[in-house]
Protein backbone atom coordinates (compact mmCIF):
# COMPACT_ATOMS: atom_id res chain seq x y z
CA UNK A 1 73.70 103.28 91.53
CA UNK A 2 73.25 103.87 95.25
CA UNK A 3 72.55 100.94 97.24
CA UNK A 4 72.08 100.80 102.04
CA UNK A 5 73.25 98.11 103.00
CA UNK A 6 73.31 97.65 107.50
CA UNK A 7 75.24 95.17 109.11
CA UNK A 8 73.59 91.36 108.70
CA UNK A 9 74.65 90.44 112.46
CA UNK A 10 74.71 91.54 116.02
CA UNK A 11 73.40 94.57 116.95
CA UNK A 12 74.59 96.27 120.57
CA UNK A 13 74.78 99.11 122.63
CA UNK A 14 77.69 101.45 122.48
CA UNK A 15 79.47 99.85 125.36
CA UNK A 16 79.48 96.28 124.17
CA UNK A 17 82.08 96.53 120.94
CA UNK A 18 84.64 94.56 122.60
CA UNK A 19 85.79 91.50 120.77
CA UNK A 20 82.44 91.34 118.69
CA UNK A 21 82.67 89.50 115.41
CA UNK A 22 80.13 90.88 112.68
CA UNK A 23 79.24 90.99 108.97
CA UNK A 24 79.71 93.64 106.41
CA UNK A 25 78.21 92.50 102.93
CA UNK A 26 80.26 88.83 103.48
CA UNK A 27 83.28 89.99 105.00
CA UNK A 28 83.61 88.80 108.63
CA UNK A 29 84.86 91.84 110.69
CA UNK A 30 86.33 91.76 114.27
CA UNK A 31 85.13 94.94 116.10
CA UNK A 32 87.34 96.02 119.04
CA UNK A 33 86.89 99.16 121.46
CA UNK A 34 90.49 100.56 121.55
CA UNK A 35 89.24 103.19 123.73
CA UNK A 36 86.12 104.43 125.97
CA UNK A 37 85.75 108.11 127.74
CA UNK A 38 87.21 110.72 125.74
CA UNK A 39 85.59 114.32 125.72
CA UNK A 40 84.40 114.59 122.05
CA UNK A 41 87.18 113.00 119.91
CA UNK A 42 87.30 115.50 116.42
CA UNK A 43 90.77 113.92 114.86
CA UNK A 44 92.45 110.21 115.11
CA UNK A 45 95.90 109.73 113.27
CA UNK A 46 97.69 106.42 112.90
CA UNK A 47 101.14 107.80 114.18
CA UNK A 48 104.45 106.28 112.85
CA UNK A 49 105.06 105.34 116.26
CA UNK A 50 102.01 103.06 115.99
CA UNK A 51 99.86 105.36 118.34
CA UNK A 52 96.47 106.53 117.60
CA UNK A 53 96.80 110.24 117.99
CA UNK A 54 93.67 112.24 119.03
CA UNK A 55 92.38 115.35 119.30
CA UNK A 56 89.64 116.18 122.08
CA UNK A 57 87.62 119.30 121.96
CA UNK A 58 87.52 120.91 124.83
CA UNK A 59 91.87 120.91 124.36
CA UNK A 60 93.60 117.64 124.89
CA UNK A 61 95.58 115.90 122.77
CA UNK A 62 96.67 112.11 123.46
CA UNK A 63 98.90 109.17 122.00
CA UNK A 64 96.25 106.00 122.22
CA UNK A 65 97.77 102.68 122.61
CA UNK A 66 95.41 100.41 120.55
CA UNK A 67 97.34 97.30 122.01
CA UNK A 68 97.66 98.25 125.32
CA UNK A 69 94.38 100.35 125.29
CA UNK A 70 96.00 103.22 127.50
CA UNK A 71 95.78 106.90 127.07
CA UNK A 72 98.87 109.27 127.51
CA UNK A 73 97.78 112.97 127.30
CA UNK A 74 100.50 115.07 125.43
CA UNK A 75 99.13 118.66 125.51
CA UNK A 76 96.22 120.20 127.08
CA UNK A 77 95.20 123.39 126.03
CA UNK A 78 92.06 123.36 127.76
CA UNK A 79 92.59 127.25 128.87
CA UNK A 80 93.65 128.32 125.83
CA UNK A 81 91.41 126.44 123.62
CA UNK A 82 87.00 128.79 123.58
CA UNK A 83 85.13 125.35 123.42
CA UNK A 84 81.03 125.85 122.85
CA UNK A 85 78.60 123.82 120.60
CA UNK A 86 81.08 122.88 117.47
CA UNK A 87 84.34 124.98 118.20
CA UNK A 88 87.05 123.74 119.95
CA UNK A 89 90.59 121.71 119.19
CA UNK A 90 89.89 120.50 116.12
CA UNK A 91 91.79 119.33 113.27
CA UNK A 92 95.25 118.24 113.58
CA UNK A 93 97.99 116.53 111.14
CA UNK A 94 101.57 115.22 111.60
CA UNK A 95 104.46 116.15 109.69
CA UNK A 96 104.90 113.77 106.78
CA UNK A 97 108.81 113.25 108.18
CA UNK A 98 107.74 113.08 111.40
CA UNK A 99 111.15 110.97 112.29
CA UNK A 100 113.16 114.34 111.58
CA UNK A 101 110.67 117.03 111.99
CA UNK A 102 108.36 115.75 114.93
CA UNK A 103 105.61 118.84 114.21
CA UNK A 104 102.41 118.69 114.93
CA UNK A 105 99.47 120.79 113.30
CA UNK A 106 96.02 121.61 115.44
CA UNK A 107 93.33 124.17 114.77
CA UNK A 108 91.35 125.60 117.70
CA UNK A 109 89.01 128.22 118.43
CA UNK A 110 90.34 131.15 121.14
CA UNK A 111 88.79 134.55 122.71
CA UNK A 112 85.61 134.59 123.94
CA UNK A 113 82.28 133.79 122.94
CA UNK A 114 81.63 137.76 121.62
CA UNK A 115 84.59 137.56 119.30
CA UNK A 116 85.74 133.98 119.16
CA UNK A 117 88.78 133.36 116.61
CA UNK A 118 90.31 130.67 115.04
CA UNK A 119 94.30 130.05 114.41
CA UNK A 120 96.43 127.33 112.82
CA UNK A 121 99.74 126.24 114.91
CA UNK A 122 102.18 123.88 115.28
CA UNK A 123 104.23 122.37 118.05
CA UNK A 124 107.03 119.94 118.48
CA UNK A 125 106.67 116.44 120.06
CA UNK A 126 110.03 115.74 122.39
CA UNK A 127 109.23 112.18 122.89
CA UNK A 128 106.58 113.17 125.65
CA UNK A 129 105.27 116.25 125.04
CA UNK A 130 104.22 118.63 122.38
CA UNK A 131 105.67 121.83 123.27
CA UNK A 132 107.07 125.41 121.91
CA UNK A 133 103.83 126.79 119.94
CA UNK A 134 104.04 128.81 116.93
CA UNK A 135 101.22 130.47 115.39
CA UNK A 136 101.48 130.11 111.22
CA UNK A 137 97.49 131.75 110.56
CA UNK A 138 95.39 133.28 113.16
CA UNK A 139 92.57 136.04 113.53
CA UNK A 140 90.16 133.88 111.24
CA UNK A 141 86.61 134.42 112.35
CA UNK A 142 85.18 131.52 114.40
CA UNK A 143 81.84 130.59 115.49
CA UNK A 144 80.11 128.15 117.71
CA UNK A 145 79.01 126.22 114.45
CA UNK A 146 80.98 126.62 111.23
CA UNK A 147 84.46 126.61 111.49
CA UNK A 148 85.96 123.56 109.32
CA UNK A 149 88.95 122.97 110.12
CA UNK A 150 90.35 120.13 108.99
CA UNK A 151 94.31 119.79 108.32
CA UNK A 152 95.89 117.81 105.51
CA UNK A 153 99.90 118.22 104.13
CA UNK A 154 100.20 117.77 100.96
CA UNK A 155 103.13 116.04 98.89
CA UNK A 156 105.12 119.30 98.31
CA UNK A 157 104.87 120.48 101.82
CA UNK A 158 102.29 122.88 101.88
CA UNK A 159 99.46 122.57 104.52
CA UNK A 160 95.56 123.02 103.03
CA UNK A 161 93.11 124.31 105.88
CA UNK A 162 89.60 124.49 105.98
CA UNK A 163 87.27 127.41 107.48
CA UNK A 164 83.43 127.88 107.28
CA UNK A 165 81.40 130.72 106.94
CA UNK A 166 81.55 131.07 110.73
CA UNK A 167 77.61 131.75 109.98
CA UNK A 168 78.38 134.90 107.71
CA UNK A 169 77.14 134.27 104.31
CA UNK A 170 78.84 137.48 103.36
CA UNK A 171 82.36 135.98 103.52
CA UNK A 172 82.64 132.83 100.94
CA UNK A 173 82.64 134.71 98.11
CA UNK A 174 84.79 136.92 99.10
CA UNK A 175 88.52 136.42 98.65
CA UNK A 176 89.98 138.70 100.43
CA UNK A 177 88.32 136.97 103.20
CA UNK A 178 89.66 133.99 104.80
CA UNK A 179 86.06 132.35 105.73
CA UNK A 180 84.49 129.94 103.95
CA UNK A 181 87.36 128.70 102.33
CA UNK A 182 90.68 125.91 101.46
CA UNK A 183 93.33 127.82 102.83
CA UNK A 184 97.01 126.57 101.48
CA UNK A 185 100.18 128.14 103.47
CA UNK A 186 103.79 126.92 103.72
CA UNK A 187 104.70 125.05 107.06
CA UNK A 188 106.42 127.72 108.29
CA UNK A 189 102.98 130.32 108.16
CA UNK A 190 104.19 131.65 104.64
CA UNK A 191 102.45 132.09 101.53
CA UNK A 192 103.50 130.03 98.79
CA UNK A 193 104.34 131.64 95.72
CA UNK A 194 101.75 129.85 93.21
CA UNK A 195 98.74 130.23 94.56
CA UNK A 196 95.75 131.29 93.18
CA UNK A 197 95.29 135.09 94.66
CA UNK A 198 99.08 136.36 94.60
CA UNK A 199 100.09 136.92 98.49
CA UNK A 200 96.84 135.10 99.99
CA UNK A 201 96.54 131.80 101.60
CA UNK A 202 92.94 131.16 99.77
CA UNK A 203 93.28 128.26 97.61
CA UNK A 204 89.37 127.57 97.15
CA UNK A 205 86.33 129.42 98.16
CA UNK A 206 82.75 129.26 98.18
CA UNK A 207 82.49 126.93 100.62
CA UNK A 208 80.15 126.70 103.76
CA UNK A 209 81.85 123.57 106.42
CA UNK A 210 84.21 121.86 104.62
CA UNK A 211 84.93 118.77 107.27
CA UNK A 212 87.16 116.27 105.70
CA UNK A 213 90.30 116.59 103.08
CA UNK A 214 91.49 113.31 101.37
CA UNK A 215 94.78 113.23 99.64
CA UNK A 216 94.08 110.29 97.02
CA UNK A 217 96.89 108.20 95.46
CA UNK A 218 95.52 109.38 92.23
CA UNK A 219 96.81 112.50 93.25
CA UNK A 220 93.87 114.70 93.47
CA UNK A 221 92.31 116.04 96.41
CA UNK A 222 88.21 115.98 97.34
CA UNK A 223 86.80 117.62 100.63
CA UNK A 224 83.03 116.69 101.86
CA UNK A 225 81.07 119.48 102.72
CA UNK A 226 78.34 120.09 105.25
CA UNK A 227 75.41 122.11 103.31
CA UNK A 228 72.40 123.80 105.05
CA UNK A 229 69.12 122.12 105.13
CA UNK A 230 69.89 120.31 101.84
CA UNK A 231 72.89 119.75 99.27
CA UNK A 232 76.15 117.99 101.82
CA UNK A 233 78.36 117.28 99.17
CA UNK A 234 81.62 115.49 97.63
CA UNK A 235 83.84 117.28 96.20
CA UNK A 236 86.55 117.15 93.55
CA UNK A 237 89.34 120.26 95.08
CA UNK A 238 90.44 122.19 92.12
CA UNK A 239 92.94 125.23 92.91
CA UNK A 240 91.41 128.74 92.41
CA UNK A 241 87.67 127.56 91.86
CA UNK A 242 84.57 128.78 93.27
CA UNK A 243 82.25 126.19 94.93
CA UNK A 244 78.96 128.40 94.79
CA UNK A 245 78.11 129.11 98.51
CA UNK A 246 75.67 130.80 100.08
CA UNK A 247 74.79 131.37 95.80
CA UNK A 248 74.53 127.59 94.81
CA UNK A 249 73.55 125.01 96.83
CA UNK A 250 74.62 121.55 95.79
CA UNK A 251 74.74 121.13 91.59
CA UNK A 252 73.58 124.32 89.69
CA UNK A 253 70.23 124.09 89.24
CA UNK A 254 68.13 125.88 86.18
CA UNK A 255 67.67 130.15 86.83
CA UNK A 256 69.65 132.02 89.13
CA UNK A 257 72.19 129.28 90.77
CA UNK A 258 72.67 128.10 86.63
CA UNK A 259 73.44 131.81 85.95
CA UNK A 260 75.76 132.59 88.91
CA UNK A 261 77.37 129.27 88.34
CA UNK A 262 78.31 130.15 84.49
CA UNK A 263 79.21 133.80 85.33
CA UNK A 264 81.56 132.78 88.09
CA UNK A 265 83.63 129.26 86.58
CA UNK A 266 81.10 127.49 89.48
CA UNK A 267 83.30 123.35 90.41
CA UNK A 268 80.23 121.23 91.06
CA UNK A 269 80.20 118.52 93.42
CA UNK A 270 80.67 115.19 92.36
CA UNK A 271 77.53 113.95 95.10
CA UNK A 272 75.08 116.17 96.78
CA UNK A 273 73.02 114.47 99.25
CA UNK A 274 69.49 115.76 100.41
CA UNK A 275 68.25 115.20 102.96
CA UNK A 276 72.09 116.19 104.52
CA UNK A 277 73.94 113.42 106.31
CA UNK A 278 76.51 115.48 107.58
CA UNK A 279 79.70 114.26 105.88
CA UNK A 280 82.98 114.45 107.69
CA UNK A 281 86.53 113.13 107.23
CA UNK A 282 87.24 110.72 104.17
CA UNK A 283 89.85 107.70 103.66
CA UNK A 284 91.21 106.12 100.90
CA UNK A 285 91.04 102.16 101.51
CA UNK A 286 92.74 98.88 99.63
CA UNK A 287 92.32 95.78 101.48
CA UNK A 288 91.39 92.72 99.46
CA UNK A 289 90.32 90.75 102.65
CA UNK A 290 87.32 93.65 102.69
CA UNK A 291 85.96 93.66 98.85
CA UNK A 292 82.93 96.12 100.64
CA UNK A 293 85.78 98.50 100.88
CA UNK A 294 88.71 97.90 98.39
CA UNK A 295 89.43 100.29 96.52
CA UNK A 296 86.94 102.64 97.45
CA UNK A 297 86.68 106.20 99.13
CA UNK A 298 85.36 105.73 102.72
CA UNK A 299 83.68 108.80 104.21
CA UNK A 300 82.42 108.61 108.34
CA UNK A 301 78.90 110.67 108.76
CA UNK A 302 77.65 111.76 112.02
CA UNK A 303 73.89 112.83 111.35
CA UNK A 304 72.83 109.89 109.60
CA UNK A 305 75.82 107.36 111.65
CA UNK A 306 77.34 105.32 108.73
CA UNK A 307 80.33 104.95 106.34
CA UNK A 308 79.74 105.59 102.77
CA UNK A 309 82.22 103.78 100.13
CA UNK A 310 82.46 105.42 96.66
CA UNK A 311 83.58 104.16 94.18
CA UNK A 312 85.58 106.84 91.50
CA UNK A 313 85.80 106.12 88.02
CA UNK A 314 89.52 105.42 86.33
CA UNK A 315 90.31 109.41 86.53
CA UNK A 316 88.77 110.05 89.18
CA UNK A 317 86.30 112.70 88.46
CA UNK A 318 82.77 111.05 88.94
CA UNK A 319 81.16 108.62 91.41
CA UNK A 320 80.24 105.67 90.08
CA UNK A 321 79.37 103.33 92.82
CA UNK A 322 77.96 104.05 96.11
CA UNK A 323 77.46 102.27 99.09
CA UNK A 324 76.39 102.93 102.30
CA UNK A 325 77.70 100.25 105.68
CA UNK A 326 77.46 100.29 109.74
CA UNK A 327 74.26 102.20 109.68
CA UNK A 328 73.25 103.08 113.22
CA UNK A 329 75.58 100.45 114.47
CA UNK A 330 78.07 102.96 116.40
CA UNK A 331 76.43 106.29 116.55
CA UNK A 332 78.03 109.46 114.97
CA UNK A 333 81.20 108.54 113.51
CA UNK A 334 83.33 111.70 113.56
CA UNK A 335 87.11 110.60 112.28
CA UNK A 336 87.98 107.41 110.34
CA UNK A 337 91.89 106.38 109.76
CA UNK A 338 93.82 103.27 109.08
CA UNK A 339 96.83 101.26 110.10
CA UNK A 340 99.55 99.51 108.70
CA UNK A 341 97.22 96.03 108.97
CA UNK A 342 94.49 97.67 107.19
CA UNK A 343 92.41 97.84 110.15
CA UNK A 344 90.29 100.41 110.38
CA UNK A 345 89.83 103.09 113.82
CA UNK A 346 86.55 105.12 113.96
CA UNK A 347 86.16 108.00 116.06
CA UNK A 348 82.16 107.64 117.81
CA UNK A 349 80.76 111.39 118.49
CA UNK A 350 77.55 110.31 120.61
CA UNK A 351 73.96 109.24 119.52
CA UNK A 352 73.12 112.56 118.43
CA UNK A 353 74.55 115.92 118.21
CA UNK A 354 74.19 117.27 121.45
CA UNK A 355 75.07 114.30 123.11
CA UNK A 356 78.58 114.69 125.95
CA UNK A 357 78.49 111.64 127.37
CA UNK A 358 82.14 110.43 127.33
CA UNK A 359 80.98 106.53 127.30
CA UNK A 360 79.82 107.11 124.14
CA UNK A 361 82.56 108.73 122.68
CA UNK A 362 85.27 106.05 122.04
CA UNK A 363 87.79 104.74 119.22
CA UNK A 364 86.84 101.31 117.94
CA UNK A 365 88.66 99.25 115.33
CA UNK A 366 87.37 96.84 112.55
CA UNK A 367 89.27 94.40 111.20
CA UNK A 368 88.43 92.12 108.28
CA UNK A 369 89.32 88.60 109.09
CA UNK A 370 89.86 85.95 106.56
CA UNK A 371 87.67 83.11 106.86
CA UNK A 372 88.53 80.98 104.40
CA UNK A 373 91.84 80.88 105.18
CA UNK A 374 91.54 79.68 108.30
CA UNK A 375 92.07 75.73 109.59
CA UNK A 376 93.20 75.38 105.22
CA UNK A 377 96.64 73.28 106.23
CA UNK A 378 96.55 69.91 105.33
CA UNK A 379 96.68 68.15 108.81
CA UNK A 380 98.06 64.66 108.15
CA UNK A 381 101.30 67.32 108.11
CA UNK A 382 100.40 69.97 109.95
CA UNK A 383 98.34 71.37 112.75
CA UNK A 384 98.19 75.32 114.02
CA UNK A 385 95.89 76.38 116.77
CA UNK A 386 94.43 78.86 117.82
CA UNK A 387 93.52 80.62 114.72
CA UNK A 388 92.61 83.74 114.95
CA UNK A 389 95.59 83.87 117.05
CA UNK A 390 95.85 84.16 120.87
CA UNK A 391 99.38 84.66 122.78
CA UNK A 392 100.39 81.33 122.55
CA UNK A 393 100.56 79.21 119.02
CA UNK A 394 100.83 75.61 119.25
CA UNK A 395 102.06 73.95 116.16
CA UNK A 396 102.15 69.95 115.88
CA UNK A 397 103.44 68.66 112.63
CA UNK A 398 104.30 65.15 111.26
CA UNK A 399 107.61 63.33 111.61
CA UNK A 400 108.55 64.53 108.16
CA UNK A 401 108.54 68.35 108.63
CA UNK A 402 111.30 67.82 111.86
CA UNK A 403 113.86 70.25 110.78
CA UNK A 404 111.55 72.32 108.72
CA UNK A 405 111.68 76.14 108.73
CA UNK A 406 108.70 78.14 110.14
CA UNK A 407 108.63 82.24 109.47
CA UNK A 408 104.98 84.10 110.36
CA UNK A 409 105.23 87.47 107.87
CA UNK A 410 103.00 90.64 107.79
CA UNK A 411 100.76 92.01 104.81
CA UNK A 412 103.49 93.44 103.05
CA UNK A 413 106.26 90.10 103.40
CA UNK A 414 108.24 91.50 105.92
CA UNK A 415 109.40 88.39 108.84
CA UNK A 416 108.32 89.31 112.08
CA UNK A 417 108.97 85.37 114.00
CA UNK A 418 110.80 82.76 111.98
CA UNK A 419 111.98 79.39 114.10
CA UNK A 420 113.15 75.83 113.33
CA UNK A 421 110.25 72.66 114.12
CA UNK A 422 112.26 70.91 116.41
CA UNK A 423 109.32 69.41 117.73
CA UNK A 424 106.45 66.84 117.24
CA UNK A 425 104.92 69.82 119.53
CA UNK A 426 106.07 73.34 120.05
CA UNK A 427 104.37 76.37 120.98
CA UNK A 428 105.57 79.83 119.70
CA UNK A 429 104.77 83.09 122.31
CA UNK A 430 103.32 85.79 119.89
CA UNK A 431 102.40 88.64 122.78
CA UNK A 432 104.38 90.87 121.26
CA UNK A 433 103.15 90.40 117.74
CA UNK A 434 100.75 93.44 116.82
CA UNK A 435 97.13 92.23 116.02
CA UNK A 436 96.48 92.30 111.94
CA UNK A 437 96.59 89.44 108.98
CA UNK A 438 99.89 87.69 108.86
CA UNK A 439 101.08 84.64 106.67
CA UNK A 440 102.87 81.17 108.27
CA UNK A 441 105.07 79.35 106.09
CA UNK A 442 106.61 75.70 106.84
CA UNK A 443 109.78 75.21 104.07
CA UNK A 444 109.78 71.14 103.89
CA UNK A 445 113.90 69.75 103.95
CA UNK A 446 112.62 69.30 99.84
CA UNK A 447 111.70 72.93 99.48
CA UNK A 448 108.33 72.97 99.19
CA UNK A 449 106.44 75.59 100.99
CA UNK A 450 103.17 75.01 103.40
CA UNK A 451 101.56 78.28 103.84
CA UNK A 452 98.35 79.27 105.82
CA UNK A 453 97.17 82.82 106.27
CA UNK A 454 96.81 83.79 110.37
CA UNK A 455 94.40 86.74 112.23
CA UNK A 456 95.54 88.14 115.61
């Protein structure tokens, strides 16, 4: 069942997200602009050093402080990187031990617009600066339109890339051919010994603009897939299979796609959409304080400016819910990633494809705040204010809780502030606590426990 569903509250223009509170389905969200003015943001990482690192098009990368709201540029590329129409810096990923191997990943596009090219690379972050390139794939046809792109590492340390057609309809069926494709390659540029094609980084084919790789904790991977003038599509990744293009558009329909698709061991998608919405990168999302999006694949669209949520079935090989949220609310969402709080950063492209206007291209965040919890302590014993909380907590409590124990944990139970109530009144200074969902909890001198969930 497919069901649109827009936002039920405020709508504004695309410089007035700061501090707005709105509603998706019943969930109460908090939206936030981390960031306004960047020159067409294509990839946004949650870093392990809780920085939201992006990749601009026309060749900069940058570490984003979503607390601070500051930009630090790490790399420009800008005269190395052929940026026209859709090519560009592109698609970027971290090393999954990025602790002891600080890599980075990035596509771009290079030459010149009579034979652009397209290359996969990595480079070392120093604490400051991503330096010492080294090219692991390179000479892949490129385009102004078409070129994929996107990066994702998977569990055993082998990196899947994706490349269009590069507008060549001759190339996605053809193996030998690195266009059109899911290209898997060790991190040092290698070719792992299992693939599909024995010395050949092709892992899939028969793709057009595959745009967004999701590594799902059920352990299988789906791409979304730009199609032509009908047929964008979700897709279940299967090593070695052929996904139809330019032959089949979308599912294989009775005749000649029906035939090509039997001949030639054809994976359909799991969706096709038509008209196209232009699908691009996908999350995987659990957050019971956001039941619209629990549990669900979330995938950002740029033509038709929304998240979808799908909903897979227990082995994760059909569709069986999907939803569609933030219609028109934020323009053409690019990128979508998530933090350790569950919030959740969107990359905005612009109100429409041509659009370069860097106040329109920012990184906002959404955070689901829990309403009911809020003001819940009984307060004969126990008052906290402000809730959502501000840099300063004030806490008044009755006589009997003088002594008590206070600790304020995280999502996952970790401490981050425990104290003693010394006081009939006594303020705690959270400025340093990162914003997100976080639990207080009083332990009366009988051992009882007073707890009250908190937003910051």
């Amino acid at each position: 069942m497919r069901h649109f569903i827009s936002l039920l509250a405020v709508t504004f223009t695309f410089n007035s997200f700061s501090q707005t509170n709105i509603t998706v389905g019943t969930t109460t969200v908090e939206v936030d602009t981390i960031y306004t003015g960047l020159d067409i943001p294509w990839e946004i990482i949650y870093g392990p050093d809780d920085f939201i690192w992006t990749t601009e098009r026309k060749g900069i990368i940058s570490r984003i402080d979503p607390v601070a709201k500051t930009k630090t540029v790490i790399l420009n590329i800008v005269s190395s990187v052929y940026q026209n129409s859709e090519s560009g810096l592109l698609g970027m990923a971290l090393h999954p031990d990025f602790a002891n191997t600080p890599e980075v990943f990035l596509a771009y596009t290079y030459g010149t617009f009579s034979n652009i090219k397209e290359k996969v690379v990595k480079y070392t972050y120093n604490g400051t600066s991503l330096v010492n390139e080294v090219v692991l794939i390179n000479n892949i046809i490129g385009n102004t339109t078409h070129n994929g792109s996107r990066i994702a590492i998977l569990p055993d340390n082998t990196l899947l890339f994706s490349t269009g057609d590069a507008q060549n309809q001759s190339l996605p069926q053809d193996v030998n051919e690195l266009n059109g494709k899911v290209l898997r390659i060790n991190l040092d540029g290698t070719i792992p010994a299992d693939n599909p094609f024995a010395g050949n980084p092709v892992y899939s084919f028969g793709h057009r603009n595959v745009q967004g790789i999701l590594q799902h904790p059920n352990g299988k991977i789906y791409v979304s897939e730009h199609g032509a003038s009908t047929d964008d599509e979700f897709q279940l990744l299967e090593v070695g299979r052929n996904y139809g293009w330019p032959n089949v558009e979308g599912f294989c329909d009775p005749g000649g796609e029906q035939t090509f698709c039997n001949t030639n061991n054809v994976m359909e998608p799991l969706v096709a959409w038509t008209p196209t919405n232009a699908p691009s990168d996908m999350v995987y999302y659990e957050n019971p304080l956001f039941p619209e999006f629990n549990g669900r694949v979330l995938m950002s669209v740029l033509k038709d400016k929304r998240i979808i949520a799908m909903q897979l079935n227990a082995t994760g090989t059909a569709v069986t819910d999907e939803d569609h949220y933030l219609i028109n609310q934020f323009g053409r969402l690019r990128d979508i990633c998530v933090g350790p709080q569950k919030e959740i950063y969107l990359a905005t492209n612009g109100a429409s494809w041509s659009n370069t206007n860097p106040n329109t291209h920012s990184i906002i965040e959404l955070r689901a705040l829990d309403d009911a919890s809020i003001g819940q302590l009984d307060q004969n014993l126990v008052n906290v204010y402000p809730n959502p909380i501000q840099e300063i907590v004030t806490i008044e409590i009755n006589e009997n809780l003088l002594g008590a124990a206070v600790v304020i944990c995280d999502l996952s139970g970790r401490i981050v502030v425990e104290s003693v109530l010394s006081e009939l009144s006594q303020t705690l200074n959270l400025n340093n606590l990162p914003k997100g969902m976080y639990e207080m909890k009083i332990t009366t001198k009988d051992g009882g426990i007073i707890a009250q969930k908190m937003v910051k």
